[in-house]
Protein backbone atom coordinates (compact mmCIF):
# COMPACT_ATOMS: atom_id res chain seq x y z
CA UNK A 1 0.00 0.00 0.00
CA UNK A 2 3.37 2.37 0.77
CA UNK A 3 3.65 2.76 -2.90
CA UNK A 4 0.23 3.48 -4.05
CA UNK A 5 -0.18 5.97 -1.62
CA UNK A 6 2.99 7.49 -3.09
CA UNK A 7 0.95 7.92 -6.46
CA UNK A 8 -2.04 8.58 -4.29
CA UNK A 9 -3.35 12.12 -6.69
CA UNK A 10 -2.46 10.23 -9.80
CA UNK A 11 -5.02 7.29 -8.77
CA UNK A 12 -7.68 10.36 -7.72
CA UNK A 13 -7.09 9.46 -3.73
CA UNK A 14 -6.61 11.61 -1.01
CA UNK A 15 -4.46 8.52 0.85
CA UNK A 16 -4.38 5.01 0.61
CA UNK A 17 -5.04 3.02 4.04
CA UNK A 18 -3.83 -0.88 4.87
CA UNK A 19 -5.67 -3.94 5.22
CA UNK A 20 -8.43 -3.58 7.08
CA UNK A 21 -12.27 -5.48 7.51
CA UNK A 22 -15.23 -3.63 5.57
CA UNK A 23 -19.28 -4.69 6.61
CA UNK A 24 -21.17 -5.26 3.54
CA UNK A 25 -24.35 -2.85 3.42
CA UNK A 26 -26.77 -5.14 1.53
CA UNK A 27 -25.28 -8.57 3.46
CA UNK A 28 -23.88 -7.69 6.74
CA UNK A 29 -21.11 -9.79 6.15
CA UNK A 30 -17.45 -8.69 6.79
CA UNK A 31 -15.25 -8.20 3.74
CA UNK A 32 -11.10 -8.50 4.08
CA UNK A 33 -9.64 -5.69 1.89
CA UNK A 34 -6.30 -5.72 1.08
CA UNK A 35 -6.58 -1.63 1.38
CA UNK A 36 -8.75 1.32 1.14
CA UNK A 37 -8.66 4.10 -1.38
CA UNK A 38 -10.26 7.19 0.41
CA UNK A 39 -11.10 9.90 -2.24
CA UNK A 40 -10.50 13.47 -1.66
CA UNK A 41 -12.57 14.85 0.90
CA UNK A 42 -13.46 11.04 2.65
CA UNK A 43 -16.20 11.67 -0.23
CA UNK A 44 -16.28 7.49 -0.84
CA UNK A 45 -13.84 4.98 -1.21
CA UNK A 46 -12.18 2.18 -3.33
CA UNK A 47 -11.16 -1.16 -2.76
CA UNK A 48 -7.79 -2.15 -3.35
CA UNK A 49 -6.53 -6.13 -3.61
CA UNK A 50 -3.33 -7.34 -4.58
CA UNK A 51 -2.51 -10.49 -6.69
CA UNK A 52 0.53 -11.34 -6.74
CA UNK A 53 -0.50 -14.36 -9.36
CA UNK A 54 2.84 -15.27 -11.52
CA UNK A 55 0.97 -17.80 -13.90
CA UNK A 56 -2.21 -16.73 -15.54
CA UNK A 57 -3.85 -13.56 -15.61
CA UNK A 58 -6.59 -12.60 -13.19
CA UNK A 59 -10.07 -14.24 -14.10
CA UNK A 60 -13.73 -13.30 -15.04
CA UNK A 61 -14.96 -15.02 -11.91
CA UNK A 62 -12.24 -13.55 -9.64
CA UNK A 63 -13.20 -9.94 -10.90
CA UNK A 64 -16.64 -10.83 -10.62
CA UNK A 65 -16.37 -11.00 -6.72
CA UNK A 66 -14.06 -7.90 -6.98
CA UNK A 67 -17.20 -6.68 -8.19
CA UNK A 68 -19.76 -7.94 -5.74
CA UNK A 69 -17.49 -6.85 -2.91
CA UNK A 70 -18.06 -3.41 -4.60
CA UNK A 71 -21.53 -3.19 -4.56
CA UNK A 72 -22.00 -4.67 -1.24
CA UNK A 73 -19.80 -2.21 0.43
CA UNK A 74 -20.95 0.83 -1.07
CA UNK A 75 -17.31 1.40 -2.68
CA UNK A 76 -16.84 3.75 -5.62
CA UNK A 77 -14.87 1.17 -7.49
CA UNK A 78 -11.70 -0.90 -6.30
CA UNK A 79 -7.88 -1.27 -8.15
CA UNK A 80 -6.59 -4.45 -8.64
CA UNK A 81 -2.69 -4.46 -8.73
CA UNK A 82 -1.73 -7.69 -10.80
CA UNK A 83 1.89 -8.37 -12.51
CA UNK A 84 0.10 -9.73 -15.74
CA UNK A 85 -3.36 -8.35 -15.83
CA UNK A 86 -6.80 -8.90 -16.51
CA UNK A 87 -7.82 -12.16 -19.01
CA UNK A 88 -10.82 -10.73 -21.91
CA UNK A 89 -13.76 -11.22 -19.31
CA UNK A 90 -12.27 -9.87 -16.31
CA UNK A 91 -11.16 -7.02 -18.17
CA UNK A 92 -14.83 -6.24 -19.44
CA UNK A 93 -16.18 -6.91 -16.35
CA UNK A 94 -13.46 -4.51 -14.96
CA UNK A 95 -14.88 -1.84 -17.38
CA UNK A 96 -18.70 -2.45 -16.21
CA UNK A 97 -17.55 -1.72 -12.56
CA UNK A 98 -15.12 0.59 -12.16
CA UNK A 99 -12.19 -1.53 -11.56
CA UNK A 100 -8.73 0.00 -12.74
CA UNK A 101 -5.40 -1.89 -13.18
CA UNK A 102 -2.06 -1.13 -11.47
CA UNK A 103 0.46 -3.38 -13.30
CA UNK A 104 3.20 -4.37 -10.77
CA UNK A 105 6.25 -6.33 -11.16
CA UNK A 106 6.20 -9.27 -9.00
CA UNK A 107 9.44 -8.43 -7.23
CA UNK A 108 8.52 -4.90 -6.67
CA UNK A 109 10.26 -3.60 -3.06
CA UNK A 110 9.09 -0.58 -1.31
CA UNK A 111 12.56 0.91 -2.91
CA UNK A 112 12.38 -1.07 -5.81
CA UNK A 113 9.52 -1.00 -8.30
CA UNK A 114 8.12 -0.66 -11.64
CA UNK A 115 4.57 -0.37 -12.11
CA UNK A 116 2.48 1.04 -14.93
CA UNK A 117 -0.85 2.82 -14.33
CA UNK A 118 -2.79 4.06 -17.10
CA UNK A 119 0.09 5.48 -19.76
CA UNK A 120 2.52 6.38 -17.00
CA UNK A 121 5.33 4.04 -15.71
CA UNK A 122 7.37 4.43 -11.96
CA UNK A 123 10.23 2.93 -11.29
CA UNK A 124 12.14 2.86 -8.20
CA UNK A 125 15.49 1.54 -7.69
CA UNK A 126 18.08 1.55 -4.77
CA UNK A 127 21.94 0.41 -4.29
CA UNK A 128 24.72 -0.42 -1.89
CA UNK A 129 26.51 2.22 -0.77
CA UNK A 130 29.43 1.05 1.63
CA UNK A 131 31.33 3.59 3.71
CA UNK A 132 34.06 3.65 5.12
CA UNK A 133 36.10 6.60 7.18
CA UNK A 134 38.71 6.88 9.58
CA UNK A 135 39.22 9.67 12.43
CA UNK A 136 42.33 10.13 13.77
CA UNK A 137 42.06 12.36 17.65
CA UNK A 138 45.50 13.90 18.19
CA UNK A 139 44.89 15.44 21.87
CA UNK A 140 46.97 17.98 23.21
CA UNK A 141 47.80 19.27 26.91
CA UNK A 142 47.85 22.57 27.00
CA UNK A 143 49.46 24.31 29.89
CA UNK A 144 48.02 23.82 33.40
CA UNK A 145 45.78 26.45 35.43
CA UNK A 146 48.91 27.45 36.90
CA UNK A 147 50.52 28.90 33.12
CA UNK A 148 50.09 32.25 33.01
């Protein structure tokens, strides 16, 4: 969640908050979220999950519960951050409900990243620095309280 609430404007969020349990208006049940998109001015929210799926591309019926979850809570819409996407269904079922795509690399680090949101791409990337330094302390007597 650290990095999209980096990007935070860019997704049309005030902030992004951390997992947390949402009650479902319509069926009183509680709903896991991976994280919560609060729009500017707390005026609504998004749900966020994260799939960190590495073999096949998020499903119709996956994004279909995405969706559910939507309408139950009373969310504005939700982000799904995937490394490889949406399949054909999911990603029309996506469009029907509001739900946008973060790409993310699957080894993404809070320091290093690359995801892709709409046309823009961030990257993040850190290194090694090692440091090393020496202080020599050369200490001197002056003269006594009796110099004078």
């Amino acid at each position: 969640m650290y990095l999209l609430d980096q990007i935070a404007s860019k997704l049309d969020l005030d902030r992004v908050e951390d997992k947390q349990k949402v009650i479902g208006e319509r069926s009183g049940t509680e709903w896991e979220i991976d994280g919560k998109g609060v729009k500017v001015g707390d005026e609504g929210f998004v749900i966020i999950e994260c799939r960190r799926y590495t073999t096949s591309k998020q499903k119709q019926e996956q994004i279909a519960g995405l969706a559910y979850r939507i309408i139950d809570t009373g969310a504005d819409g939700a982000i799904i951050v995937s490394p490889l996407g949406l399949q054909e269904g999911a990603a029309k079922v996506a469009e029907a409900e509001n739900i946008r795509t973060v790409h993310m690399d699957q080894n993404s680090t809070r320091t290093d990243y690359m995801f892709r949101f709409l046309n823009e791409v961030f990257v993040g990337a850190s290194d090694t620095v090692h440091v090393s330094e020496s202080v020599t302390i050369e200490v001197v007597r002056g003269p006594g309280p009796e110099a004078g």
